[in-house]
N, C-alpha and C. Protein backbone atom coordinates (compact mmCIF):
# COMPACT_ATOMS: atom_id res chain seq x y z
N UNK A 1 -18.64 -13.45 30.05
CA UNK A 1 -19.13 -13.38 28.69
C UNK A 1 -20.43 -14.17 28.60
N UNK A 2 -21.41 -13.36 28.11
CA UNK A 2 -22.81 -14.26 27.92
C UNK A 2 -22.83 -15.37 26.69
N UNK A 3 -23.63 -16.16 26.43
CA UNK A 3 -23.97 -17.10 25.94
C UNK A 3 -24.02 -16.46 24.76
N UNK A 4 -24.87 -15.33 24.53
CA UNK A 4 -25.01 -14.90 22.87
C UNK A 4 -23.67 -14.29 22.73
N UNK A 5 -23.14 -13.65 23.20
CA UNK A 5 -21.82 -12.69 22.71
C UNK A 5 -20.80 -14.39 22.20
N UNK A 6 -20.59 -15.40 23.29
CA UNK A 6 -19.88 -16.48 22.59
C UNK A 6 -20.32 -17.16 21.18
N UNK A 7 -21.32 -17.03 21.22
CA UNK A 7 -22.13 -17.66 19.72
C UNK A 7 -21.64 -16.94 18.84
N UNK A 8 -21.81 -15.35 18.89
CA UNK A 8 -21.73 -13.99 18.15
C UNK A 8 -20.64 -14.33 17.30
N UNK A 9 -19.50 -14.37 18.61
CA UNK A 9 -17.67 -14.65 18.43
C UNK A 9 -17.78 -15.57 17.41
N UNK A 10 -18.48 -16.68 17.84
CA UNK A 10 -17.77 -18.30 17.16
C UNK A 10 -18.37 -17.94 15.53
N UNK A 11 -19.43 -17.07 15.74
CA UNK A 11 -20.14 -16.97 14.20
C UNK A 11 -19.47 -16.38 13.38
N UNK A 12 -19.08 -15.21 13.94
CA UNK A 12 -17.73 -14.50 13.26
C UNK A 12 -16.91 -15.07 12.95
N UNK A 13 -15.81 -16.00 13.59
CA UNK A 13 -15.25 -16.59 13.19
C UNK A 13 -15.18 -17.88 12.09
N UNK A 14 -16.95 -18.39 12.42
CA UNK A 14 -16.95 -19.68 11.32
C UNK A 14 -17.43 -18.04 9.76
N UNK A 15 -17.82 -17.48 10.20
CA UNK A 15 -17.93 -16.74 8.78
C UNK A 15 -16.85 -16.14 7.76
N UNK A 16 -16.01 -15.42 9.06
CA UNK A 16 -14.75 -15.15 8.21
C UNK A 16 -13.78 -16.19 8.13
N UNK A 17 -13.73 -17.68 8.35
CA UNK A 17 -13.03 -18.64 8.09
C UNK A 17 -14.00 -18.82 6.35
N UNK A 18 -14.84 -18.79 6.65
CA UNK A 18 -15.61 -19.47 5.31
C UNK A 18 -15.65 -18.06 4.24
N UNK A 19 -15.69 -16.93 4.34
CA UNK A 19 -14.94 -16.24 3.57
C UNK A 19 -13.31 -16.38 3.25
N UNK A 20 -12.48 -16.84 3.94
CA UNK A 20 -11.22 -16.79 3.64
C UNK A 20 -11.13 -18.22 2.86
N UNK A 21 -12.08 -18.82 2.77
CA UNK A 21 -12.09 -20.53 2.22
C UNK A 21 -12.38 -19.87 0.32
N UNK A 22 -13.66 -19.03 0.91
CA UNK A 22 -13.91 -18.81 -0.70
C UNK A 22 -13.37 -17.85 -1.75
N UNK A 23 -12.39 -17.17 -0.79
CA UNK A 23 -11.40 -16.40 -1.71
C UNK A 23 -10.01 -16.40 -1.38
N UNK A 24 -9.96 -17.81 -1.57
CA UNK A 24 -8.38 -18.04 -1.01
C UNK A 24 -7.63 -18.25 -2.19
N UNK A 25 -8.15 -18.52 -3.52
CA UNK A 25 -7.71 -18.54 -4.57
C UNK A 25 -7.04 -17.30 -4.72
N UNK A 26 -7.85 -16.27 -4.62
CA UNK A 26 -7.16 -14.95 -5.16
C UNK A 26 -6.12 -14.69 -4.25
N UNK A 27 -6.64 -14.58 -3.01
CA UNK A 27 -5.75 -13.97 -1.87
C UNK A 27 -3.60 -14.65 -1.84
N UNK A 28 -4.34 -16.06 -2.05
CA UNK A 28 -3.31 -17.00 -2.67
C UNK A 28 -2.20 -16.31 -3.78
N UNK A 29 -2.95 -15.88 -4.97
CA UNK A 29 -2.38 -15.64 -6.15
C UNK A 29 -1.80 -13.91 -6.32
N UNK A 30 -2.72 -13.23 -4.91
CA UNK A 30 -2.15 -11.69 -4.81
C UNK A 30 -0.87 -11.66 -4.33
N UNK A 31 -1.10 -12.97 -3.02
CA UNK A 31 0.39 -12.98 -2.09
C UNK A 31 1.57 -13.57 -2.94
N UNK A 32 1.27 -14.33 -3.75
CA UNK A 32 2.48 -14.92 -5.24
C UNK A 32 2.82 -13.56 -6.01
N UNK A 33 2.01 -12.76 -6.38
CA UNK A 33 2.34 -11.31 -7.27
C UNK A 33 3.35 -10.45 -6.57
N UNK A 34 2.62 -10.14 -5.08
CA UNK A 34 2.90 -9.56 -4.32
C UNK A 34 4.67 -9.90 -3.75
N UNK A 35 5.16 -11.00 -3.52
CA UNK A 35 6.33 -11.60 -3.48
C UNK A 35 7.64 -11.19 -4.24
N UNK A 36 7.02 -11.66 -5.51
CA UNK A 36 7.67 -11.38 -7.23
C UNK A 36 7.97 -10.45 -7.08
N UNK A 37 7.19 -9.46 -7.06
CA UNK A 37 7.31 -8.03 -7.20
C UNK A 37 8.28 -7.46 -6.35
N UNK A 38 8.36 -7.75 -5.10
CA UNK A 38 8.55 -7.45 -3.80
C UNK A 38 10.43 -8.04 -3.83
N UNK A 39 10.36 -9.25 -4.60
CA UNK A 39 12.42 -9.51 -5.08
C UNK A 39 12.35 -8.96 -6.15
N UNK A 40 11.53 -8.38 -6.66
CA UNK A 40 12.18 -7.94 -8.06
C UNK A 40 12.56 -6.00 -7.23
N UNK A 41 12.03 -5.40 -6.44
CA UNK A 41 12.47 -4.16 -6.04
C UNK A 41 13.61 -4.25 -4.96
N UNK A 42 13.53 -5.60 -4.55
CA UNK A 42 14.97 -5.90 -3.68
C UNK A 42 16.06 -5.83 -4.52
N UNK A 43 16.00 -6.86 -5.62
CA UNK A 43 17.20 -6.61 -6.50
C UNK A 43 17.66 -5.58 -6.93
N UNK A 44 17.00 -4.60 -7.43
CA UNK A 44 16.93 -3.55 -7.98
C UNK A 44 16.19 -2.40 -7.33
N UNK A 45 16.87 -2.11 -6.44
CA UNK A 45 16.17 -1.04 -5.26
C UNK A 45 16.17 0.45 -6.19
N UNK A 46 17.12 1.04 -6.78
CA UNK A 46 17.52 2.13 -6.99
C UNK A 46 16.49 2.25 -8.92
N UNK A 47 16.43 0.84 -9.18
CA UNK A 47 15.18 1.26 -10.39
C UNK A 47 13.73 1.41 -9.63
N UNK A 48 13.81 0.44 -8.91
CA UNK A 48 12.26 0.37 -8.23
C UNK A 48 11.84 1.70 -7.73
N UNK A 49 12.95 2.22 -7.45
CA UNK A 49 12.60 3.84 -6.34
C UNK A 49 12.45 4.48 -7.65
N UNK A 50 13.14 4.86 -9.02
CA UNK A 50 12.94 5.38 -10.30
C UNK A 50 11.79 5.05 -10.63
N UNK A 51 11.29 3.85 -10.65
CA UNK A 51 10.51 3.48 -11.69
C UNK A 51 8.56 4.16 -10.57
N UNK A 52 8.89 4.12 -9.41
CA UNK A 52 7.86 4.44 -8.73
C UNK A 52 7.95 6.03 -8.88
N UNK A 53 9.12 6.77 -8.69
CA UNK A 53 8.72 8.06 -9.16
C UNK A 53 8.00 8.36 -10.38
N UNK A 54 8.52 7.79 -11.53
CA UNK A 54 7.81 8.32 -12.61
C UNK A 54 7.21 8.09 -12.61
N UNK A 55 6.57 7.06 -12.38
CA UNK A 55 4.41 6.72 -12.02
C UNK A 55 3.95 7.34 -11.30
N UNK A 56 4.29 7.98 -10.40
CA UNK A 56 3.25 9.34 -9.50
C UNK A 56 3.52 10.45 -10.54
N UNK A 57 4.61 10.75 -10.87
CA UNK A 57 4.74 11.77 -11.64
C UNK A 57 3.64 11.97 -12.56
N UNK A 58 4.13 11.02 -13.37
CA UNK A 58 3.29 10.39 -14.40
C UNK A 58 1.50 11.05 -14.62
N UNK A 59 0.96 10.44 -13.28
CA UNK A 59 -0.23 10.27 -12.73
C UNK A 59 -0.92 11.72 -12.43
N UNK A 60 0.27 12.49 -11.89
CA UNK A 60 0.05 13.82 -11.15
C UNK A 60 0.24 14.49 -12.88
N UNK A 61 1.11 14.38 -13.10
CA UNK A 61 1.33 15.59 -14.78
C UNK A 61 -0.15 15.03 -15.51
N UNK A 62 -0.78 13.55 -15.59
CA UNK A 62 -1.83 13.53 -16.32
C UNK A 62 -2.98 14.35 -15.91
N UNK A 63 -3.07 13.82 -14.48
CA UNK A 63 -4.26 15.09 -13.59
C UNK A 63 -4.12 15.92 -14.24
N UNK A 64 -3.22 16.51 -14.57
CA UNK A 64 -2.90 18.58 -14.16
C UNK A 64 -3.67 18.62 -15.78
N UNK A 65 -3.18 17.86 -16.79
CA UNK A 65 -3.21 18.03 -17.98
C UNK A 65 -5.03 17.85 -18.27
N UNK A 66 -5.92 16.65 -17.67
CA UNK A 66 -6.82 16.59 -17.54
C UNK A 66 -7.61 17.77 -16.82
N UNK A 67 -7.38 18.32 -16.07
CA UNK A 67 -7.87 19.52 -15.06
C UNK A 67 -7.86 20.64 -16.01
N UNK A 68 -6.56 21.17 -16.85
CA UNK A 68 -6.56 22.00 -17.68
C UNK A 68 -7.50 21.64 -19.39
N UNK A 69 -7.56 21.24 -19.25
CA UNK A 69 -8.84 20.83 -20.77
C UNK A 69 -10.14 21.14 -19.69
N UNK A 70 -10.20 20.31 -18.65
CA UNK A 70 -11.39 21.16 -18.36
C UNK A 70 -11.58 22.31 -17.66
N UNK A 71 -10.69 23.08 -17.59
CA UNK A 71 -10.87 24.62 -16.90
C UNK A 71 -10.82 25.50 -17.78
N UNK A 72 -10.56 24.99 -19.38
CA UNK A 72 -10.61 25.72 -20.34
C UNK A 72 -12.07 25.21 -21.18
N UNK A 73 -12.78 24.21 -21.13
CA UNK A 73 -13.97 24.55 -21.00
C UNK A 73 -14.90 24.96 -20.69
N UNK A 74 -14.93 25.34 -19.26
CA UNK A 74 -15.34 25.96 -18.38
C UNK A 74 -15.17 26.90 -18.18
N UNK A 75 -14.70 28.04 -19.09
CA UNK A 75 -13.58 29.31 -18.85
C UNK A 75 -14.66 30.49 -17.96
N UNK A 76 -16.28 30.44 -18.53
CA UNK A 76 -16.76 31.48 -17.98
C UNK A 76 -17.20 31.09 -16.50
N UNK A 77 -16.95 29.74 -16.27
CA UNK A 77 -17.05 29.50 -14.64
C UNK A 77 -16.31 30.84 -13.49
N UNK A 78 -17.32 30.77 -12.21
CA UNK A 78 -16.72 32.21 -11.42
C UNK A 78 -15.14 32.08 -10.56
N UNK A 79 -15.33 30.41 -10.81
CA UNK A 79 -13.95 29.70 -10.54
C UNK A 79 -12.58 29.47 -11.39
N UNK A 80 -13.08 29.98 -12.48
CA UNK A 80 -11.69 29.88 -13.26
C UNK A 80 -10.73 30.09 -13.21
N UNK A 81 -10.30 30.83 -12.31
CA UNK A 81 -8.69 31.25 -11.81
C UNK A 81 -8.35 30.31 -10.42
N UNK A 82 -9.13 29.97 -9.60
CA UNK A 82 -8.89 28.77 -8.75
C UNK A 82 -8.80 27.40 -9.59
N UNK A 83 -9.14 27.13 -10.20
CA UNK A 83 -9.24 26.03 -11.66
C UNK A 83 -8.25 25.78 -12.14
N UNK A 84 -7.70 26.64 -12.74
CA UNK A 84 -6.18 26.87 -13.35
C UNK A 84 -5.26 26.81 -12.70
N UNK A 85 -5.39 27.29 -11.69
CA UNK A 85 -4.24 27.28 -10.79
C UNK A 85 -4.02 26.34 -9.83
N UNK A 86 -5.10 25.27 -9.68
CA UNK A 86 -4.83 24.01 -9.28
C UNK A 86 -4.68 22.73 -10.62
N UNK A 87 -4.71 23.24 -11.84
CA UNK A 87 -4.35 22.99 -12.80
C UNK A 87 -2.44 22.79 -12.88
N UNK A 88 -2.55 24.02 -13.11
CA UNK A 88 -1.06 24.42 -13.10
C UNK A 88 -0.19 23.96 -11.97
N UNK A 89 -0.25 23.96 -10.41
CA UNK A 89 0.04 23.09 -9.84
C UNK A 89 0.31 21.69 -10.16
N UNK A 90 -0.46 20.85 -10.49
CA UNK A 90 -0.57 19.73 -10.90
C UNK A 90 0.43 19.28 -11.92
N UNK A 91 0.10 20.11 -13.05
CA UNK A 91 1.70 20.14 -14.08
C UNK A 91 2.50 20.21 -13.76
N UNK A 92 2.44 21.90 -12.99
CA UNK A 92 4.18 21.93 -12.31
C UNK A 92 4.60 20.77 -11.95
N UNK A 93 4.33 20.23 -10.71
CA UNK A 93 4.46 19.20 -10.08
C UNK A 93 4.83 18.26 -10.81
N UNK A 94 4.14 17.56 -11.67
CA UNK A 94 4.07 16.24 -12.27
C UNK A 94 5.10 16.54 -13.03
N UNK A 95 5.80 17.20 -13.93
CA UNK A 95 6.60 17.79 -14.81
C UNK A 95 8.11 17.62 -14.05
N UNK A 96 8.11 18.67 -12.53
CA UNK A 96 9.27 18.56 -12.03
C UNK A 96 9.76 17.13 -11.28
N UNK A 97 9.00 16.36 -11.24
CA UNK A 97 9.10 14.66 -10.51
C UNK A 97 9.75 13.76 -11.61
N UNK A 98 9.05 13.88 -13.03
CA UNK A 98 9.45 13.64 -14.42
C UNK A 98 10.92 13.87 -14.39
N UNK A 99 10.97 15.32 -14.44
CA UNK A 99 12.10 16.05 -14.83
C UNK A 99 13.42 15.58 -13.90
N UNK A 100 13.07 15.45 -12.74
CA UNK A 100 13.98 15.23 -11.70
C UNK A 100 14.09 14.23 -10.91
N UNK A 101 13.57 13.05 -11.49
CA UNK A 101 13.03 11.89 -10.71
C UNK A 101 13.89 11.37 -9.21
N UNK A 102 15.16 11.54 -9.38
CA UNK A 102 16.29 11.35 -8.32
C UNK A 102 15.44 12.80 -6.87
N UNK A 103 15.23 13.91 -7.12
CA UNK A 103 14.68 14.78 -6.36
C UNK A 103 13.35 14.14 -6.12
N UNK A 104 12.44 13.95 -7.07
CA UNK A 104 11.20 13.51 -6.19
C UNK A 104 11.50 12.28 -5.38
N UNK A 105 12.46 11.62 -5.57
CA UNK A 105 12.30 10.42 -4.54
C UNK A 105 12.70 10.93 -3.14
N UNK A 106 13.54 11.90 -3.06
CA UNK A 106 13.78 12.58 -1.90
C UNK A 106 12.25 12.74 -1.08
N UNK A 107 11.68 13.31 -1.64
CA UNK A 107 10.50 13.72 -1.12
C UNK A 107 9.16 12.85 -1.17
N UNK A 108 9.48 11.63 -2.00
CA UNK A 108 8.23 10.83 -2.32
C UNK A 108 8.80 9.78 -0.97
N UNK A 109 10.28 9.74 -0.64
CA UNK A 109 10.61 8.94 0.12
C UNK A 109 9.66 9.15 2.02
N UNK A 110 9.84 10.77 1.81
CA UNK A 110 9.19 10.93 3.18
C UNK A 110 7.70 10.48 3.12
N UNK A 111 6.99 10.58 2.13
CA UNK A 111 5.57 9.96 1.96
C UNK A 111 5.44 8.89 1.91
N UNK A 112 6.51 8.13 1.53
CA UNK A 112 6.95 6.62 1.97
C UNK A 112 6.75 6.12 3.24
N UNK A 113 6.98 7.10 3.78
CA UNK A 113 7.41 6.77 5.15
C UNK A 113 6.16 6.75 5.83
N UNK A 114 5.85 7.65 5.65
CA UNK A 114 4.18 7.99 6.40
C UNK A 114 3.63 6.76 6.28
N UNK A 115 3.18 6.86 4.87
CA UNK A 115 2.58 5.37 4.12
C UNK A 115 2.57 3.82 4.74
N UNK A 116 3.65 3.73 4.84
CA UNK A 116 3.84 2.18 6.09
C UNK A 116 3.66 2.40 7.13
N UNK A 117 3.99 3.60 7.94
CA UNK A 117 3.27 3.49 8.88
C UNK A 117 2.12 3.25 9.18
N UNK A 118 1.06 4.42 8.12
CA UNK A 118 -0.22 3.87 8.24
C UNK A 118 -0.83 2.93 7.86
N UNK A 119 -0.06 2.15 6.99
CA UNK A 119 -0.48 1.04 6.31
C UNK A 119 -0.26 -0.25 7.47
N UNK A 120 1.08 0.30 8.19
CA UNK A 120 1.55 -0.71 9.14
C UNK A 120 -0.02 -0.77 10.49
N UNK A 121 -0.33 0.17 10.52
CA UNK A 121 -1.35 0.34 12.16
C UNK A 121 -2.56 -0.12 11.40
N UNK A 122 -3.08 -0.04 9.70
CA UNK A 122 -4.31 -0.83 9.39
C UNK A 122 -4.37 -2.00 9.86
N UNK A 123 -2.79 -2.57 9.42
CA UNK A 123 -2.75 -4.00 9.42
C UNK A 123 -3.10 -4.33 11.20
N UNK A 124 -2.30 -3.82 11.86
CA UNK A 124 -2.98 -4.34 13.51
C UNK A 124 -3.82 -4.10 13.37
N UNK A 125 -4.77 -3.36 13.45
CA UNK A 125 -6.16 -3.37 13.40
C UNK A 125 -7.08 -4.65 13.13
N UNK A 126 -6.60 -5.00 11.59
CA UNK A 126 -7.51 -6.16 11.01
C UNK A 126 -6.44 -7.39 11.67
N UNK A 127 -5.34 -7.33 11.96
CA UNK A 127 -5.10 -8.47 12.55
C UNK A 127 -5.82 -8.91 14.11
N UNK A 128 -6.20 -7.51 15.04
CA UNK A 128 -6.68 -7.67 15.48
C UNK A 128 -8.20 -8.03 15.15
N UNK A 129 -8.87 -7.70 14.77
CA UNK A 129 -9.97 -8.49 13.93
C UNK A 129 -10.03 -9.92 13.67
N UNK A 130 -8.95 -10.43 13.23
CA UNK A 130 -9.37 -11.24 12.89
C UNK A 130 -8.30 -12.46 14.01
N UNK A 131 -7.98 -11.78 14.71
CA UNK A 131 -7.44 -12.64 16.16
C UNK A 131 -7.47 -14.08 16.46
N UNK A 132 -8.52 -14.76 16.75
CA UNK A 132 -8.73 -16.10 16.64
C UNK A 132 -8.59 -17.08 15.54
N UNK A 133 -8.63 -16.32 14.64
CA UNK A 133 -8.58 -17.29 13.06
C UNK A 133 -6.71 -17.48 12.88
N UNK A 134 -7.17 -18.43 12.36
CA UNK A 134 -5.82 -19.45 12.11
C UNK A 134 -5.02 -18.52 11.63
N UNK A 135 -3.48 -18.57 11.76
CA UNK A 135 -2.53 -17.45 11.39
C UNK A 135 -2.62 -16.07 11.64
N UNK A 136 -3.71 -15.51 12.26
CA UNK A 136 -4.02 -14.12 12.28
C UNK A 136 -2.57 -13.58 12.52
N UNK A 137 -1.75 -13.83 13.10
CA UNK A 137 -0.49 -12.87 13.85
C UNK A 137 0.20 -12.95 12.77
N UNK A 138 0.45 -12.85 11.14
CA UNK A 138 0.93 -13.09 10.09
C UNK A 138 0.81 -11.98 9.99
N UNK A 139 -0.64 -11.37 10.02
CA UNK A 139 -0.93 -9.91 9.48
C UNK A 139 -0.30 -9.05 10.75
N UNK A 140 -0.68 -9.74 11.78
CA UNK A 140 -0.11 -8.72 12.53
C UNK A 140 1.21 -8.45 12.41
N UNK A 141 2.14 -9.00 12.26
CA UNK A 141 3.41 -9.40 12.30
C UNK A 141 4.19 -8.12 10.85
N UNK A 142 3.48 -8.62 10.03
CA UNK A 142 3.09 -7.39 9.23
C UNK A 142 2.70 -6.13 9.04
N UNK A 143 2.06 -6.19 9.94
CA UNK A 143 1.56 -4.42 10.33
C UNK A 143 2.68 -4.14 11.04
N UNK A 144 3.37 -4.64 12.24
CA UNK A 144 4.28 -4.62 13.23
C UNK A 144 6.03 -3.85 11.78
N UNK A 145 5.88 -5.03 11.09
CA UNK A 145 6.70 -4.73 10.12
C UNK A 145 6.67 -3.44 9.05
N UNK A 146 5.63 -3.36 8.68
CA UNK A 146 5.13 -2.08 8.23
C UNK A 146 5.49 -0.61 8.67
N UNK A 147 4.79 -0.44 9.99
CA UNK A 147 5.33 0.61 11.14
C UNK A 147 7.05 0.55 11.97
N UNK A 148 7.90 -0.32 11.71
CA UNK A 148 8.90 -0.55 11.97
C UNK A 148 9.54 -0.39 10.14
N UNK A 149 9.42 -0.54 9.17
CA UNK A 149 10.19 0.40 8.26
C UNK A 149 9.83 1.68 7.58
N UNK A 150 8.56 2.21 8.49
CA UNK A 150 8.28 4.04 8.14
C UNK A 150 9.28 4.33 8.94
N UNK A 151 9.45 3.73 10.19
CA UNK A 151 10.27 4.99 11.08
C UNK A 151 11.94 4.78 10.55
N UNK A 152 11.82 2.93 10.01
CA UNK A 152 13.62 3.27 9.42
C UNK A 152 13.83 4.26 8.04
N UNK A 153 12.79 4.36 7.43
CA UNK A 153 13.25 5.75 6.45
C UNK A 153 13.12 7.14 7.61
N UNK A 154 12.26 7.28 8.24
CA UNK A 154 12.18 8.58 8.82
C UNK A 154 13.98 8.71 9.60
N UNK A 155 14.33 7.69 10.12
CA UNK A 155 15.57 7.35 10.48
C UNK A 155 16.72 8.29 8.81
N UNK A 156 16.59 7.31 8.55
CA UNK A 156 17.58 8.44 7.26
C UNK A 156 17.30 8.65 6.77
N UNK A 157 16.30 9.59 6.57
CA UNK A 157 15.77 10.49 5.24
C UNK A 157 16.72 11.44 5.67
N UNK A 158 17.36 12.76 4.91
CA UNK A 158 17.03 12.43 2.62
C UNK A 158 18.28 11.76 2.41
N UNK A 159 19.17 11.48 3.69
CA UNK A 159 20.81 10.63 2.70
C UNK A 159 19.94 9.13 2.21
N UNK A 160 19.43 8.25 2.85
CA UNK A 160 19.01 6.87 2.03
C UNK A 160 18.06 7.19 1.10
N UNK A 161 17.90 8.21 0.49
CA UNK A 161 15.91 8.47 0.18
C UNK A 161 16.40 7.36 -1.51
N UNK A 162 17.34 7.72 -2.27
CA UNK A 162 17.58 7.31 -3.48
C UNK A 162 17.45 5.82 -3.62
N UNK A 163 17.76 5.04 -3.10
CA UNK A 163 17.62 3.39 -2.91
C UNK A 163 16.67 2.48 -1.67
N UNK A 164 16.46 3.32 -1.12
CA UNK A 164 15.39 3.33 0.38
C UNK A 164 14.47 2.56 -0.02
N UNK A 165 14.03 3.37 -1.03
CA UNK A 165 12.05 3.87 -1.24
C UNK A 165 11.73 2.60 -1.75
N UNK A 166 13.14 1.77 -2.73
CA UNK A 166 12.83 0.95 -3.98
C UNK A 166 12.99 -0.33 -2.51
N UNK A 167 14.16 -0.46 -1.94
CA UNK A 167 14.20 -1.64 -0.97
C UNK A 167 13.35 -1.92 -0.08
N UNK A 168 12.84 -0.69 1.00
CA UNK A 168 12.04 -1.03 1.58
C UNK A 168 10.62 -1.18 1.24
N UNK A 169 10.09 -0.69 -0.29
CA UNK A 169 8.70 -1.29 -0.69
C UNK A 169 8.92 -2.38 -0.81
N UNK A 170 10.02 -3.05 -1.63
CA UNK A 170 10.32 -4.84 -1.98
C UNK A 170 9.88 -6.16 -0.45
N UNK A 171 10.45 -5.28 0.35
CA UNK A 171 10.16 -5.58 1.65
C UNK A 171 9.06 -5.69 2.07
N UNK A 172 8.43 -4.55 2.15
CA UNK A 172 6.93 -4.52 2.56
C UNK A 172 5.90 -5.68 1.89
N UNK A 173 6.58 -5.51 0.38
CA UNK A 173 5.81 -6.38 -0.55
C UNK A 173 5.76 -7.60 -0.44
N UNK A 174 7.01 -8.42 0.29
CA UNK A 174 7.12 -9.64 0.26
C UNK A 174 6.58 -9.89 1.90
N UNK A 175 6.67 -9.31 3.05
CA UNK A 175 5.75 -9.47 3.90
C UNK A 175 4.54 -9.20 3.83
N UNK A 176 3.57 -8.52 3.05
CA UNK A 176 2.69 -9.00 2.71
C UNK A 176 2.28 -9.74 2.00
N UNK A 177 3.05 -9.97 0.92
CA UNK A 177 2.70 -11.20 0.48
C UNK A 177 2.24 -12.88 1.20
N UNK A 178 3.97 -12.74 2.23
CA UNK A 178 3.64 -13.90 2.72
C UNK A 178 2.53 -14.47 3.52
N UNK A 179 1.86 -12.34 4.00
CA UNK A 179 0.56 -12.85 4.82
C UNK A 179 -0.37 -13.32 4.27
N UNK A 180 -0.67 -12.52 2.86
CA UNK A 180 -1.69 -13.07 2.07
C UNK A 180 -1.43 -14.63 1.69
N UNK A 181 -0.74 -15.27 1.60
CA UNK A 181 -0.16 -17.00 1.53
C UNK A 181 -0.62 -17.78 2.63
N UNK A 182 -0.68 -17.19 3.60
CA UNK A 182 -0.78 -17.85 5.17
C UNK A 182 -2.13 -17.71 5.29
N UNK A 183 -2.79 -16.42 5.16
CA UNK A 183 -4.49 -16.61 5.52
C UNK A 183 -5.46 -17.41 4.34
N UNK A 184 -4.54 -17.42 2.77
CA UNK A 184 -4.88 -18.46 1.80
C UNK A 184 -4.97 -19.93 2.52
N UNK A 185 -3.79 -20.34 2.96
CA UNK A 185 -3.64 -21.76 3.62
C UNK A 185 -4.79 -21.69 4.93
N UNK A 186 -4.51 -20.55 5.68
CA UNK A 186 -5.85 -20.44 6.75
C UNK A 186 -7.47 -20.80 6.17
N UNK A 187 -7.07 -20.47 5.19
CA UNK A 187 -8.54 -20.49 4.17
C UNK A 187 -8.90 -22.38 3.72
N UNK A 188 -7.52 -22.98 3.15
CA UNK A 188 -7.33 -24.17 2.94
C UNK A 188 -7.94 -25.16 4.47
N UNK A 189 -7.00 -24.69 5.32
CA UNK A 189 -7.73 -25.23 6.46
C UNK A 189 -8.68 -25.70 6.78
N UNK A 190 -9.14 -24.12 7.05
CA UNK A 190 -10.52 -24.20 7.45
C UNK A 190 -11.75 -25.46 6.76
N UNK A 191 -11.77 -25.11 5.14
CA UNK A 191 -12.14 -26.27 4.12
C UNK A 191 -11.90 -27.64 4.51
N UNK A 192 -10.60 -27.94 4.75
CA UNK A 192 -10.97 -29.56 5.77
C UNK A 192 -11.36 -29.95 6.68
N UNK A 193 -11.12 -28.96 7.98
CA UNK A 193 -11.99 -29.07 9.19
C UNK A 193 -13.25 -29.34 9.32
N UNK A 194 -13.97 -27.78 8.21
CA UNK A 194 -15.36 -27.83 8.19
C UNK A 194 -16.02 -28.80 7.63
């Protein structure tokens, strides 16, 4: 390793130590939210999995409803029947998740699943990134955790999908949390050293 590439390293590192110094407040106070949140869907796995359906639902029926006001402004557009009908989609959808919230979790559960996974392989990534800095293997440890409960829903999907979705986000939530706590204190650190 040359002389500049070690400088490069150490610069990186005194930089993203001194970024994690100056927003360790927040990072601090996301990983406290993040926690809360995270026993409050443990306790209550089977609302948490409810209460997350109807917010996509929710979200998706508003789209559809937004999409349709404007495809009916637009009526002499040469697209108006592709318009509508990704309109109408959208309702459908959002309507039958509403309507059936126990069924969309079936299916919101497998997108669950995906979801930590990929959420799980970001996290190695930036844990790898950020490798040398104090606690880094928190995040990793986390990502590791992440990608190890996509595949336990892919494991029992659709018999666990109803209480799954709500426990294992609570989970996710409180391991990240705790990472965000640890690179806060990494952040604290750093501030006395330097």
């Amino acid at each position: 390793m040359s002389a500049q590439s070690s400088q490069t390293g150490g610069g990186l590192l005194k930089d993203g130590l001194a970024e994690l110094q100056k927003h360790r407040g927040s990072l601090l106070a996301a990983g406290i939210i993040s926690l809360i949140l995270g026993t409050i869907a443990i306790l209550a796995p089977l609302a948490a999995t409810v209460a997350v359906v109807w917010v996509i639902g929710a979200v998706i029926l508003v789209q559809g409803i937004i999409q349709l006001v404007h495809c009916f402004k637009t009526a002499q557009w040469s697209a108006f029947a592709w318009n509508l009908l990704w309109a109408v989609v959208y309702v459908i959808a959002g309507g039958l998740i509403l309507a059936r919230p126990l069924l969309g979790a079936i299916t919101l559960t497998l997108l669950l699943a995906a979801f930590f996974i990929v959420e799980g392989v970001v996290k190695l990534g930036l844990a790898m990134k950020l490798k040398p800095a104090p606690r880094w293997g928190w995040v990793l440890f986390s990502g590791i955790m992440g990608v190890v409960l996509g595949l336990i829903i892919f494991a029992g999907w659709p018999g666990d999908s109803l209480a799954i979705m709500g426990l294992l986000l609570g989970i996710d939530l409180i391991f990240g949390g705790w990472s965000m706590i640890m690179l806060a204190s990494a952040g604290k650190s750093a501030g006395s050293v330097a």
